[in-house]
N, C-alpha and C. Protein backbone atom coordinates (compact mmCIF):
# COMPACT_ATOMS: atom_id res chain seq x y z
N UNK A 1 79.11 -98.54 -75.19
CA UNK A 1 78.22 -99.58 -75.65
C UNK A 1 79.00 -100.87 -75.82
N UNK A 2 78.83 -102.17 -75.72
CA UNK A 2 79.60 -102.94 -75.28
C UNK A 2 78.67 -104.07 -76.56
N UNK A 3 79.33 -104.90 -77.41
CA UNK A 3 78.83 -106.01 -77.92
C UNK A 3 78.47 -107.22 -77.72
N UNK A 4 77.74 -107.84 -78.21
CA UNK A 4 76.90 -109.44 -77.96
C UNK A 4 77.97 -110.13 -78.50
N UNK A 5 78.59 -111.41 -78.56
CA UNK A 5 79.19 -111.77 -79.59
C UNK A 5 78.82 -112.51 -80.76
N UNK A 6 77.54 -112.38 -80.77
CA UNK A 6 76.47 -113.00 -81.85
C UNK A 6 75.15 -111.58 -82.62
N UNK A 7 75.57 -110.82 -83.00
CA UNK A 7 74.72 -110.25 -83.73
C UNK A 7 74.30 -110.18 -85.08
N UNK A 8 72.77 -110.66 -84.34
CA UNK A 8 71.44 -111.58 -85.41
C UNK A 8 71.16 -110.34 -86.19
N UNK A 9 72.10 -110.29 -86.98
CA UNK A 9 71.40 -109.81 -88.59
C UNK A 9 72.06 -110.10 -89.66
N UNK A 10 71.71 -111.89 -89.62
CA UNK A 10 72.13 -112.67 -90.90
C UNK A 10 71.19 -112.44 -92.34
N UNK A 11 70.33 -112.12 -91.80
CA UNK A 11 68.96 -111.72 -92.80
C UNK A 11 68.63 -110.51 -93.71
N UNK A 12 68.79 -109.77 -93.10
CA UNK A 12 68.56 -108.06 -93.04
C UNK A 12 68.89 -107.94 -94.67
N UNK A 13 68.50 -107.18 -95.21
CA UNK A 13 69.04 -106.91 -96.65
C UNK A 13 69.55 -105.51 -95.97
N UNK A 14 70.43 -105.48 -96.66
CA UNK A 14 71.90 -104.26 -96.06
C UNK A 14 71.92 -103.25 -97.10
N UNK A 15 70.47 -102.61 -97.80
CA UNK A 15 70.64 -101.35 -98.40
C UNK A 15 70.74 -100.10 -97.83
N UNK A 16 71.40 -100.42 -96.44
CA UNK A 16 72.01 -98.94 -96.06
C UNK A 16 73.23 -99.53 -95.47
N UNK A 17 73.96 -100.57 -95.51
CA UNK A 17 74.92 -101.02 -95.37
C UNK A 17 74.62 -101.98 -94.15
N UNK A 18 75.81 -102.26 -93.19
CA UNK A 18 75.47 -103.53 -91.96
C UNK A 18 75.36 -102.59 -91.22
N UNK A 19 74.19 -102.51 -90.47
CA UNK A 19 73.56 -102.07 -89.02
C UNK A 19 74.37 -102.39 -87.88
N UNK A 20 75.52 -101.20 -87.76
CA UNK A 20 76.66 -101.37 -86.96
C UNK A 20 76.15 -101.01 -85.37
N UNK A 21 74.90 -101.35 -84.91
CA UNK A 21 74.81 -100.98 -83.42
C UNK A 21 74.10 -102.96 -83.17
N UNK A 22 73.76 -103.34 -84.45
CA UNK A 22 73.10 -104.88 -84.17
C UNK A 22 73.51 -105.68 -83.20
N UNK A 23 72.75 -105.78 -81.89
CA UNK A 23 73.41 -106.68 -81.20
C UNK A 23 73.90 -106.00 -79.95
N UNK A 24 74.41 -104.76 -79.92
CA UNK A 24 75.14 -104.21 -78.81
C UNK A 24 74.11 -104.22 -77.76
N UNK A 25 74.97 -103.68 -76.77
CA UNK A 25 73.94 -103.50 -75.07
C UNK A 25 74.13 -101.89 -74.92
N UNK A 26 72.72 -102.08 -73.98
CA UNK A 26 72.99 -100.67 -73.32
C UNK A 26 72.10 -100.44 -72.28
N UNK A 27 71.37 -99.24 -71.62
CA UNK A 27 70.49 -99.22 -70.63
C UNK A 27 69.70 -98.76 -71.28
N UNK A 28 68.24 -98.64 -70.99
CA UNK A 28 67.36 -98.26 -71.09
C UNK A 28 67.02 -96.56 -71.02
N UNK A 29 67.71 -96.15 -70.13
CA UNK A 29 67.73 -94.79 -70.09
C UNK A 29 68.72 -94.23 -71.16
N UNK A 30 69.91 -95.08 -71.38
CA UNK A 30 70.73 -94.80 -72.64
C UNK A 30 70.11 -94.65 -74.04
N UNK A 31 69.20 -95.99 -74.12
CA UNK A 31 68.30 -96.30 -75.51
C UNK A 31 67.61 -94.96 -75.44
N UNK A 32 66.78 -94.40 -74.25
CA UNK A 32 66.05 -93.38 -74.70
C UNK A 32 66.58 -91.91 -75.11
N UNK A 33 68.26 -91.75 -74.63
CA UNK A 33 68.64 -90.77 -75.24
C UNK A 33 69.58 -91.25 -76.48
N UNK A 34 69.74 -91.73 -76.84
CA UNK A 34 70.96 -92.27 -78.36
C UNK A 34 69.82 -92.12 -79.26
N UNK A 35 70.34 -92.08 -80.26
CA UNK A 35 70.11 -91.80 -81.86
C UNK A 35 71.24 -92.85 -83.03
N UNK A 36 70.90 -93.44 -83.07
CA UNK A 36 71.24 -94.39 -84.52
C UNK A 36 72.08 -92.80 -85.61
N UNK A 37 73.06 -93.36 -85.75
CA UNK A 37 73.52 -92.91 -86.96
C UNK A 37 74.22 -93.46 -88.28
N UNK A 38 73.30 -94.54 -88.57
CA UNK A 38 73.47 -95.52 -89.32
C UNK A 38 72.68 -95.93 -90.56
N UNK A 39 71.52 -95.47 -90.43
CA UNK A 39 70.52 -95.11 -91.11
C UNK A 39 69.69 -96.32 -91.28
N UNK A 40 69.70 -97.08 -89.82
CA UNK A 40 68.47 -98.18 -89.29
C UNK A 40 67.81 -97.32 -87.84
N UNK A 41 66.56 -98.30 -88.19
CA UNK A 41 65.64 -98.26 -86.59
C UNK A 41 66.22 -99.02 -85.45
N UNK A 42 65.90 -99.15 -84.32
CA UNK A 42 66.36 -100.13 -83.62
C UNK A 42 65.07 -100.35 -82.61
N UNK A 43 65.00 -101.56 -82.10
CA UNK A 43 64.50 -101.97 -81.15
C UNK A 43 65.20 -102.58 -80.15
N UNK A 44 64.74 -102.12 -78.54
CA UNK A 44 65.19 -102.34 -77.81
C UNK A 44 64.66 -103.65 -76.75
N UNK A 45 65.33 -104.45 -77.20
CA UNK A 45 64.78 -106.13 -76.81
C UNK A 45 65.46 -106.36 -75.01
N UNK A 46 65.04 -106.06 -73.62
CA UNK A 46 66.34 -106.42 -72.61
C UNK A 46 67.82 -105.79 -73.26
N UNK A 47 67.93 -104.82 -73.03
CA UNK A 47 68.65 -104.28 -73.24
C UNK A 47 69.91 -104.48 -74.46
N UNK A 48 69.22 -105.30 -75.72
CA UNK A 48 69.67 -105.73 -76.68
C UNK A 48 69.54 -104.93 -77.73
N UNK A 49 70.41 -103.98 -78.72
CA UNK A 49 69.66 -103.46 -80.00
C UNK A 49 69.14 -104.53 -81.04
N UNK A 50 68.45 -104.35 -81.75
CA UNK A 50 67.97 -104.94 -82.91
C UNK A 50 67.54 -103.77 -84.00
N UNK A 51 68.14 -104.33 -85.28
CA UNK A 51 68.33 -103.08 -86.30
C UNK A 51 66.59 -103.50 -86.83
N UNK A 52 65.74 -102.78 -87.26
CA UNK A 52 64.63 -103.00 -87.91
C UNK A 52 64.61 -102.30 -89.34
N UNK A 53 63.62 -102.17 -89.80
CA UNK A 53 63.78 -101.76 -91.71
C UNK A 53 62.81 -100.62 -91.50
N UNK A 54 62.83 -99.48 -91.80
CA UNK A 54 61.85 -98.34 -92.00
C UNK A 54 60.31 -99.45 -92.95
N UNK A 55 59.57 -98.35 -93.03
CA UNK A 55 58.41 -98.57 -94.32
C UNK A 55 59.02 -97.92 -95.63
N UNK A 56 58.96 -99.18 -96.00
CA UNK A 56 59.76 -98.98 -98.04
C UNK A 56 58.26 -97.55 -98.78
N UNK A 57 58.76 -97.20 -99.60
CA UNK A 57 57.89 -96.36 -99.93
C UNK A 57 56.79 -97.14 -100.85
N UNK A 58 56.66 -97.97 -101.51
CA UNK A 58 55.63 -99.06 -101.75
C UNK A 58 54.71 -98.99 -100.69
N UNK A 59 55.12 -99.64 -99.15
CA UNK A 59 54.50 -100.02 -98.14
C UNK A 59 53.23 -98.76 -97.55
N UNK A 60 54.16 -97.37 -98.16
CA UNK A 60 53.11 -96.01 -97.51
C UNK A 60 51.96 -96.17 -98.32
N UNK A 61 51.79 -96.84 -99.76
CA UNK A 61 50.61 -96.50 -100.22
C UNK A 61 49.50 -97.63 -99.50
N UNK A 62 50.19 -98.34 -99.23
CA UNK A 62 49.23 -99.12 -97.94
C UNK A 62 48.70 -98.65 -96.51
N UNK A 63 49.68 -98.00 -96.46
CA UNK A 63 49.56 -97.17 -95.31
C UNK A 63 48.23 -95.92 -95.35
N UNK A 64 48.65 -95.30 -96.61
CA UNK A 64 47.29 -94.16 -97.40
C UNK A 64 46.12 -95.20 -97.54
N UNK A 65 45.89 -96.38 -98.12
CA UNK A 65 44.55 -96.75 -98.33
C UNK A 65 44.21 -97.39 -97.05
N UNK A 66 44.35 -97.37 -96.18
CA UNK A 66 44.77 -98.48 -94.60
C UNK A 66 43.83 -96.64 -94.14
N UNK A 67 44.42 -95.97 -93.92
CA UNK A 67 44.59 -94.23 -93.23
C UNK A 67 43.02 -94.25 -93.59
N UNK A 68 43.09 -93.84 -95.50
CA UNK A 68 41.56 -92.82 -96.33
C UNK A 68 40.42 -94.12 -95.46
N UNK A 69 40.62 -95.60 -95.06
CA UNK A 69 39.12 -96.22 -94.90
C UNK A 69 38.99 -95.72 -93.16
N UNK A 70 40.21 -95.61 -92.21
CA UNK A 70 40.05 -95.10 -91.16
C UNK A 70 39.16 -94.06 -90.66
N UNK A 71 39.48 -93.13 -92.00
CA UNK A 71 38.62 -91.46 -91.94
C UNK A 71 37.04 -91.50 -92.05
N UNK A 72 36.85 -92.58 -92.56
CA UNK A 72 35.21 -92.83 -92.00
C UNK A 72 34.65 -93.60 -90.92
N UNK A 73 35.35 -93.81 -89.67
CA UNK A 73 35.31 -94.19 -89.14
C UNK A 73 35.06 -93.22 -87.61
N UNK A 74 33.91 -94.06 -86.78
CA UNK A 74 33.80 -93.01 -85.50
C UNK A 74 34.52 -92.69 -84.90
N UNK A 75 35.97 -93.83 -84.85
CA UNK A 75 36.86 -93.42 -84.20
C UNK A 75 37.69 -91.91 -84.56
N UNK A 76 37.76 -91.86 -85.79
CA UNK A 76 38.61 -90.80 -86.90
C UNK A 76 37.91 -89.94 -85.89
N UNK A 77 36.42 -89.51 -86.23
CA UNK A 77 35.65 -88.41 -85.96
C UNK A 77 35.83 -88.04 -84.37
N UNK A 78 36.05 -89.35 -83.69
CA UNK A 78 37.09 -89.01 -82.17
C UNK A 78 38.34 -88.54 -81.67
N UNK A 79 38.67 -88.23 -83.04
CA UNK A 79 40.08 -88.08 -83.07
C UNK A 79 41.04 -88.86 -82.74
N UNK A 80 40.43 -90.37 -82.80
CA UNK A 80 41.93 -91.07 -83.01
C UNK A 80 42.49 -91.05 -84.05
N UNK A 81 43.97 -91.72 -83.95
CA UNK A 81 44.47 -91.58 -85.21
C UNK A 81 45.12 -93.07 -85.60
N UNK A 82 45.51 -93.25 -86.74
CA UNK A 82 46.48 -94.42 -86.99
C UNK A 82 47.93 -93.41 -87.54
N UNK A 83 49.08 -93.87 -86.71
CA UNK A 83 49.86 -93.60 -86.68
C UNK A 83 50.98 -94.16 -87.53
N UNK A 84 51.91 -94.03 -88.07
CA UNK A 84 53.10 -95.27 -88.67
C UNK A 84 54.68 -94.68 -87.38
N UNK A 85 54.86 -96.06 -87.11
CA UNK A 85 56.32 -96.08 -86.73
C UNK A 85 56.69 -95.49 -85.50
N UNK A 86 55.84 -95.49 -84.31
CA UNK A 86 55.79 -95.02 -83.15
C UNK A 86 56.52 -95.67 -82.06
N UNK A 87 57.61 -95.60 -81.07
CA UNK A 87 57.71 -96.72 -79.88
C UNK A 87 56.74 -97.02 -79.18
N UNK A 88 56.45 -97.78 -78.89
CA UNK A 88 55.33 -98.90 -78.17
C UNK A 88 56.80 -99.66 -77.28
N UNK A 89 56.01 -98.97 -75.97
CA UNK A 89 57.12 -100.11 -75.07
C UNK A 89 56.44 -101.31 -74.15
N UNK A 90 56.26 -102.14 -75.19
CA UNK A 90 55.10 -103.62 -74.44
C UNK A 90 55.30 -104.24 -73.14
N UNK A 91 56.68 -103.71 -72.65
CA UNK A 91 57.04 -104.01 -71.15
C UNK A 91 57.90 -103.40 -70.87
N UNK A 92 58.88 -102.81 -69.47
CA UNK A 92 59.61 -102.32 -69.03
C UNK A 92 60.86 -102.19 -69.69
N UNK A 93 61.48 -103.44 -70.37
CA UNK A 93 62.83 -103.58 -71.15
C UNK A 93 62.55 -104.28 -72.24
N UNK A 94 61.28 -103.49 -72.94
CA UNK A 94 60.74 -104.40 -74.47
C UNK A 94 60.33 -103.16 -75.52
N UNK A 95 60.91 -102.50 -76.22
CA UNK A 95 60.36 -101.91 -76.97
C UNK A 95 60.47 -102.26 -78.62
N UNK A 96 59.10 -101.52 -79.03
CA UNK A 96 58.91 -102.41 -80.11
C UNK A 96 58.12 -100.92 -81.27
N UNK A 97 58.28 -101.00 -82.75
CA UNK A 97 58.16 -100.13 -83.90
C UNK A 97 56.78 -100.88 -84.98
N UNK A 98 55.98 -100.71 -84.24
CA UNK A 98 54.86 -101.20 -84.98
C UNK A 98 54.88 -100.38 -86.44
N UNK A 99 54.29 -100.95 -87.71
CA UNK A 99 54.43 -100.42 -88.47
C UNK A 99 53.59 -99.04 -88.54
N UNK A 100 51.98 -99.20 -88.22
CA UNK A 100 51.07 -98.63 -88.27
C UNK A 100 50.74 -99.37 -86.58
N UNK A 101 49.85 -98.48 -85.80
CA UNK A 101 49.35 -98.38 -84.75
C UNK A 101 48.07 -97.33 -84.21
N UNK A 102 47.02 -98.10 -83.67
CA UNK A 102 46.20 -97.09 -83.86
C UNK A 102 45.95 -96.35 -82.33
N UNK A 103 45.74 -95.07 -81.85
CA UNK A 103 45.59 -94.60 -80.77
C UNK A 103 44.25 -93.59 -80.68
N UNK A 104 43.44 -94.02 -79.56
CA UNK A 104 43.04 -92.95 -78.97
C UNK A 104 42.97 -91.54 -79.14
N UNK A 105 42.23 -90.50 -78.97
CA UNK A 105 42.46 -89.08 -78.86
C UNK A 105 43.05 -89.12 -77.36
N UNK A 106 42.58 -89.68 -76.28
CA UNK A 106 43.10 -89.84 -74.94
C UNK A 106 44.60 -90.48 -74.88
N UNK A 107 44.69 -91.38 -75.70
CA UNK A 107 46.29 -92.17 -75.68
C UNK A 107 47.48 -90.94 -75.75
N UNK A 108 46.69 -90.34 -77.53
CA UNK A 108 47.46 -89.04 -77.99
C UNK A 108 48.02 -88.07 -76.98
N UNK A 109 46.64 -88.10 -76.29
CA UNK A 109 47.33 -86.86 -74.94
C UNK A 109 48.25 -87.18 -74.14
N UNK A 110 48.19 -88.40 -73.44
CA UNK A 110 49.14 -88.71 -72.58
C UNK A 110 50.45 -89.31 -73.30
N UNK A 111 51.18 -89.39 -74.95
CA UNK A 111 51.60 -89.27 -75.30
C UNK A 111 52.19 -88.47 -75.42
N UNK A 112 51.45 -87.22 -76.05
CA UNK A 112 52.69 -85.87 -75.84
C UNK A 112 52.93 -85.56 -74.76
N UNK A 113 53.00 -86.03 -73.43
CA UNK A 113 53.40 -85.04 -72.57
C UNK A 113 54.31 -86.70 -72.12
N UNK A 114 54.44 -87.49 -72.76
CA UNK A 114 55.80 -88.65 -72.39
C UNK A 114 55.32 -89.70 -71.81
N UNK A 115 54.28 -90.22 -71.67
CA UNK A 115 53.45 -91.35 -71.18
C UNK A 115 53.74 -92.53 -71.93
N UNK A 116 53.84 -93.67 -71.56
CA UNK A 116 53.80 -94.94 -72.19
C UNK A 116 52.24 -95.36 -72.59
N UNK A 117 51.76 -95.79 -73.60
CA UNK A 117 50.87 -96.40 -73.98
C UNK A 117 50.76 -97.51 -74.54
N UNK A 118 49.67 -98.23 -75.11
CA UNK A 118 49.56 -99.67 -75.36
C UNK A 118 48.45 -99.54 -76.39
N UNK A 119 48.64 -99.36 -77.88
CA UNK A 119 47.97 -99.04 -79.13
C UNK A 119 47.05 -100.54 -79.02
N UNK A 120 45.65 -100.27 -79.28
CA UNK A 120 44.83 -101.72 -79.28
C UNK A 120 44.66 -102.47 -80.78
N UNK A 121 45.30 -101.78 -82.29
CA UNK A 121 45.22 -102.62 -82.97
C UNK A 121 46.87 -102.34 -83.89
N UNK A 122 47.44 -102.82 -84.12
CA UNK A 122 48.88 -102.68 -84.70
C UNK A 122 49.06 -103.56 -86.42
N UNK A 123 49.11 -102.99 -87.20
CA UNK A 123 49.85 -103.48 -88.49
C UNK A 123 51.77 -103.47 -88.34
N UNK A 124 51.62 -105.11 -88.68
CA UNK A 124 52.82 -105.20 -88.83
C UNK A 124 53.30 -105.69 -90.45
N UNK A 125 54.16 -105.15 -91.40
CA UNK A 125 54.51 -105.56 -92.52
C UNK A 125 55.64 -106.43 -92.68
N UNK A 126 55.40 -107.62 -92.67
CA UNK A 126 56.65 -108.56 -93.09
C UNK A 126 57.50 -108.17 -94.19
N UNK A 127 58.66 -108.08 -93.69
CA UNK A 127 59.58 -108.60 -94.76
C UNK A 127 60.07 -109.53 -95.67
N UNK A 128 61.00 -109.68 -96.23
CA UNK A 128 61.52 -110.87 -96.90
C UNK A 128 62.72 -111.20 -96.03
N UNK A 129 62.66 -110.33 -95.15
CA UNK A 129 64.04 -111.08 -94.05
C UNK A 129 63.48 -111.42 -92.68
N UNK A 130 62.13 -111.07 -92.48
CA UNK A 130 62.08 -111.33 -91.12
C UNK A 130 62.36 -112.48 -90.53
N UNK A 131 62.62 -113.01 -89.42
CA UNK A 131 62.56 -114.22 -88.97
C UNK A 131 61.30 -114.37 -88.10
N UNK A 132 60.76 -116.01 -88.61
CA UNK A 132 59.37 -116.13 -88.16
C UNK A 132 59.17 -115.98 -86.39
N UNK A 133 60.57 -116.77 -85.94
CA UNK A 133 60.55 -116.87 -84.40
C UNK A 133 60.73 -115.67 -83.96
N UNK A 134 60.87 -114.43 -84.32
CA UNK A 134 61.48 -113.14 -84.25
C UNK A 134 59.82 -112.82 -84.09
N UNK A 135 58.96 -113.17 -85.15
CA UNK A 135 57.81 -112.15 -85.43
C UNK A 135 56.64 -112.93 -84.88
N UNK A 136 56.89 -114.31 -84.29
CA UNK A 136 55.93 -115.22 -82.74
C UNK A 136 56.51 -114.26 -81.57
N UNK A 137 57.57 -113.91 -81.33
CA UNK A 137 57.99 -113.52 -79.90
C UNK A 137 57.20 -112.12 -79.89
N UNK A 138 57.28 -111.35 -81.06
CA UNK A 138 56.74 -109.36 -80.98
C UNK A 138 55.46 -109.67 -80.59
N UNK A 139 54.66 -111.15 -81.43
CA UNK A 139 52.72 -111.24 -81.35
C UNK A 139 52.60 -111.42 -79.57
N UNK A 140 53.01 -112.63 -79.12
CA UNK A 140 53.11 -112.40 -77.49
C UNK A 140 53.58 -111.43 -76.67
N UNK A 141 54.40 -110.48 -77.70
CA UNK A 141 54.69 -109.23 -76.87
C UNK A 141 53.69 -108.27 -76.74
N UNK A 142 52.83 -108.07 -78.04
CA UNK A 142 51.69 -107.41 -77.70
C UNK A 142 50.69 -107.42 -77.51
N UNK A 143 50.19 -109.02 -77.33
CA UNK A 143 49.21 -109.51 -76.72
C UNK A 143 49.44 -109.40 -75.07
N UNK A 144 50.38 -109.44 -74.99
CA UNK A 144 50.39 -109.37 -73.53
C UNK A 144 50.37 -108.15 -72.62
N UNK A 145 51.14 -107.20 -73.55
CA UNK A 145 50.96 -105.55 -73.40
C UNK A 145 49.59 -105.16 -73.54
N UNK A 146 48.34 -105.71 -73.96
CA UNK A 146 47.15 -105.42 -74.30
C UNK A 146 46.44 -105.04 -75.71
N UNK A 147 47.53 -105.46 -76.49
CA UNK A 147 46.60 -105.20 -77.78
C UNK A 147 45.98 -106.08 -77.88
N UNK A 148 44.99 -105.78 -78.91
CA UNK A 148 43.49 -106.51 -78.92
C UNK A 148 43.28 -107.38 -79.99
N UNK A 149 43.94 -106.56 -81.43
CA UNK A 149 44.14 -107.30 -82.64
C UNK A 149 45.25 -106.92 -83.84
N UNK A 150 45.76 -107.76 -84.29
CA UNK A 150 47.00 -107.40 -85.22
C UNK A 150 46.99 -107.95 -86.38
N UNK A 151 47.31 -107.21 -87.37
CA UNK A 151 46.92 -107.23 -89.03
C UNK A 151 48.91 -107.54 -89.09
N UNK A 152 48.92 -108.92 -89.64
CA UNK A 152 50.77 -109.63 -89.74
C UNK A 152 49.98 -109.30 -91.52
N UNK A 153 51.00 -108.20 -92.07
CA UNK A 153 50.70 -108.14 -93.90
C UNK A 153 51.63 -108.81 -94.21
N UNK A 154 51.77 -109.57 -95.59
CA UNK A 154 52.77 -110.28 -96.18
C UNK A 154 52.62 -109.88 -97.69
N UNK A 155 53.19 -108.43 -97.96
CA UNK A 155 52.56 -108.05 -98.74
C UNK A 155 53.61 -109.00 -99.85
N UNK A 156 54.83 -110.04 -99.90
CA UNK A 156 54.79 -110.39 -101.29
C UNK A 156 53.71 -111.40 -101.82
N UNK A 157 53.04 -112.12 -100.76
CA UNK A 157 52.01 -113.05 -101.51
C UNK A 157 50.81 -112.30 -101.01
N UNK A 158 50.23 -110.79 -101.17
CA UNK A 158 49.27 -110.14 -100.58
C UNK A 158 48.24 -111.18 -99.68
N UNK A 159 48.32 -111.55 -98.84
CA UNK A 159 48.42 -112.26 -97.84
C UNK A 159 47.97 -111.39 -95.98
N UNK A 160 47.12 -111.57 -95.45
CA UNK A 160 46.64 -110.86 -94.52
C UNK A 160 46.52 -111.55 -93.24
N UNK A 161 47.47 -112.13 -92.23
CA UNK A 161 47.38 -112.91 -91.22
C UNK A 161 46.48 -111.89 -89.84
N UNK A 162 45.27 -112.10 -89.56
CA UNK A 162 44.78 -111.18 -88.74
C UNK A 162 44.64 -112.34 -87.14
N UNK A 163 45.36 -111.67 -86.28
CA UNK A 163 45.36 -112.14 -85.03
C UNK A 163 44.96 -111.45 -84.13
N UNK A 164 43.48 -112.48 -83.25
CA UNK A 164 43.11 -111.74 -81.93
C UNK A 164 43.38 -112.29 -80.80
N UNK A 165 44.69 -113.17 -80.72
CA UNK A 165 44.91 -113.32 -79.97
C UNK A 165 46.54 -114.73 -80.26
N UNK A 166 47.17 -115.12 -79.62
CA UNK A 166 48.45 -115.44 -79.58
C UNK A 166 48.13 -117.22 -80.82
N UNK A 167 46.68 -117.71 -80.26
CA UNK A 167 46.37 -118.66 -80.80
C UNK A 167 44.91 -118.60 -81.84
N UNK A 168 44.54 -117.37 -82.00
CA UNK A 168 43.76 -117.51 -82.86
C UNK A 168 43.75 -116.21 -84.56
N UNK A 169 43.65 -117.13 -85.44
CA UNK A 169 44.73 -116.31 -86.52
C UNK A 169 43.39 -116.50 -87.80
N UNK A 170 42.88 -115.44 -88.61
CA UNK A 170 42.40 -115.74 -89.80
C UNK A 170 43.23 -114.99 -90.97
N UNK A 171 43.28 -116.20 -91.96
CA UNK A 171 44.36 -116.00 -93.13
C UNK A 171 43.39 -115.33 -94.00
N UNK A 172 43.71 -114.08 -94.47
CA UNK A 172 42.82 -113.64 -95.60
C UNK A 172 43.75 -113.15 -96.68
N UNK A 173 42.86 -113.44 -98.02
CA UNK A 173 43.22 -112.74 -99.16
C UNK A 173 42.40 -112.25 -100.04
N UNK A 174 42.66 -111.76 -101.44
CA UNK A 174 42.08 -111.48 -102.40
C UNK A 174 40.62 -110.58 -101.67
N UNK A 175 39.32 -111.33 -101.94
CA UNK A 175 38.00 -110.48 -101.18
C UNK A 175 37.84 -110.60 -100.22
N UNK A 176 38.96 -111.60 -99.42
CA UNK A 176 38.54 -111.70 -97.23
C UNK A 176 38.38 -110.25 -97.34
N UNK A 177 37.07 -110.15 -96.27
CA UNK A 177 37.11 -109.07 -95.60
C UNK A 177 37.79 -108.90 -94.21
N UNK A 178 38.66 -108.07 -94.52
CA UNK A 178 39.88 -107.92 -92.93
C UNK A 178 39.05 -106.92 -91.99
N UNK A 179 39.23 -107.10 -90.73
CA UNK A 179 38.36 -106.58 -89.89
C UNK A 179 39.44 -106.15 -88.50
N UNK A 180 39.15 -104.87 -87.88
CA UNK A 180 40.15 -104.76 -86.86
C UNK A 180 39.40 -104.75 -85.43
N UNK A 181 38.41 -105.19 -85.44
CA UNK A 181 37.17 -105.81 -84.52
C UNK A 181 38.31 -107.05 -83.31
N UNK A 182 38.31 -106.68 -82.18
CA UNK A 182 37.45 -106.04 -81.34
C UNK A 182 37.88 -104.84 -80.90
N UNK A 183 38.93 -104.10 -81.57
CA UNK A 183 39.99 -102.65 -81.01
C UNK A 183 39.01 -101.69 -81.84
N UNK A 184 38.81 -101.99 -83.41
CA UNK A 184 38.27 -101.43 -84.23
C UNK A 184 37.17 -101.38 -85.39
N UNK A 185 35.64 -102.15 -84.75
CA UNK A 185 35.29 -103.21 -85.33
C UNK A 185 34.57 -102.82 -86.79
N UNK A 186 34.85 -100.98 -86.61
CA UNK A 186 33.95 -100.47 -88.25
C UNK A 186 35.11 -100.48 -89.05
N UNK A 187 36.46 -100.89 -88.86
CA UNK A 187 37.65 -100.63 -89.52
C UNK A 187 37.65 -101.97 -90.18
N UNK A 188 36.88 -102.10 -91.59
CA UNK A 188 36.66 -103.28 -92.46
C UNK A 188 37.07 -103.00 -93.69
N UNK A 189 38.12 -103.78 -95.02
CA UNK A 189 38.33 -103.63 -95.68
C UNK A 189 38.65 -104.87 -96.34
N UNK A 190 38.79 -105.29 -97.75
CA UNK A 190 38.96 -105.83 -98.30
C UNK A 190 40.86 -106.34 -98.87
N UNK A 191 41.03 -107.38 -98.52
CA UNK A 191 42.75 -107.36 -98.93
C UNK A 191 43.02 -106.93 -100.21
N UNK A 192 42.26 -107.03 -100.91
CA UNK A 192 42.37 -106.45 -102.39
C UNK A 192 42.33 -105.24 -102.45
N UNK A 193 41.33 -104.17 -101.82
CA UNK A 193 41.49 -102.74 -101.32
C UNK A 193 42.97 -102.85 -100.77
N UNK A 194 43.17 -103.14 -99.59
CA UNK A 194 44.46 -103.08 -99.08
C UNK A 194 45.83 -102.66 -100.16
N UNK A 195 45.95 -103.71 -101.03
CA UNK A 195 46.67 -103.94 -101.99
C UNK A 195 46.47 -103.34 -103.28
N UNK A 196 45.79 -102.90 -103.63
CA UNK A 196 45.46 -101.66 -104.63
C UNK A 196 46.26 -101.52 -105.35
N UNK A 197 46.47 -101.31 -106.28
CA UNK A 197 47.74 -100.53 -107.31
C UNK A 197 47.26 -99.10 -107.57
């Protein structure tokens, strides 16, 4: 594995120490057999690592009230599912760790047997380190891969950036009703539900 001489993780809060693969190269067929033993995610940007942050355990109970409003939903009863923390590879040498992602019962299948897919609505949870130009480049990444709509959470100012598209964005909070329309359009909830204690 060979290094960048600039690896971007000035930001990162380092509670598992510095993400010693940040930055390196490799192939694509390499990325898909290596394993991190560092105790970060990585994304594989053109053959660039990038260390990412798991879901803090705070973030799962969002994840549970995000899941329990799914389960009434026709899709649920189709057996799709919403997933957390899946690769999504948005282009040939682009892969990317949506937080939550929702799939198909059909996606599912051609999943387990090693298929690439393209989830149509994705939650992504900001950090306090992300970088903004970091998290414009992932929205054109999966707008362009075909997702349909994306829930950007900001959960320190509970804050709900919902995008259907690269230029069109509604800011919700408190009683906005968040909507995952047009991927998921009975998947409606309240940011305050969202955010629950």
């Amino acid at each position: 594995m060979e290094s960048t001489t600039e690896p971007s993780t000035q930001s990162l809060p380092y509670r598992y120490g510095v993400p010693k693969y940040a930055g390196h190269r490799m192939t694509k067929a390499d990325f898909l057999r290596w394993e991190s033993d560092d105790n970060y995610v990585y994304e594989f940007s053109d053959g660039v690592l990038e260390p990412t942050i798991s879901m803090r355990q705070d973030e799962v109970l969002m994840l549970k009230r995000l899941t329990r409003r799914f389960q009434q939903t026709n899709a649920y009863e189709q057996e799709g599912e919403l997933v957390a923390e899946v690769d999504v590879w948005v282009a040939e040498k682009q892969q990317r760790r949506p937080d939550i992602a929702y799939y198909t019962s059909d996606q599912l299948s051609l999943i387990a047997i090693g298929e690439s897919v393209i989830p149509s609505f994705v939650v992504e949870l900001a950090s306090e380190s992300d970088i903004e130009q970091k998290s414009l480049i992932k929205r054109h990444e999966y707008f362009d891969a075909g997702v349909q709509v994306i829930w950007w959470v900001y959960p320190l100012y509970k804050e709900v950036y919902v995008y259907t598209s690269p230029k069109t964005v509604t800011i919700c909070t408190d009683d906005d009703m968040l909507s995952a329309a047009p991927a998921l359009p009975e998947l409606t909830m309240t940011v305050a539900e969202l955010f629950r204690k």
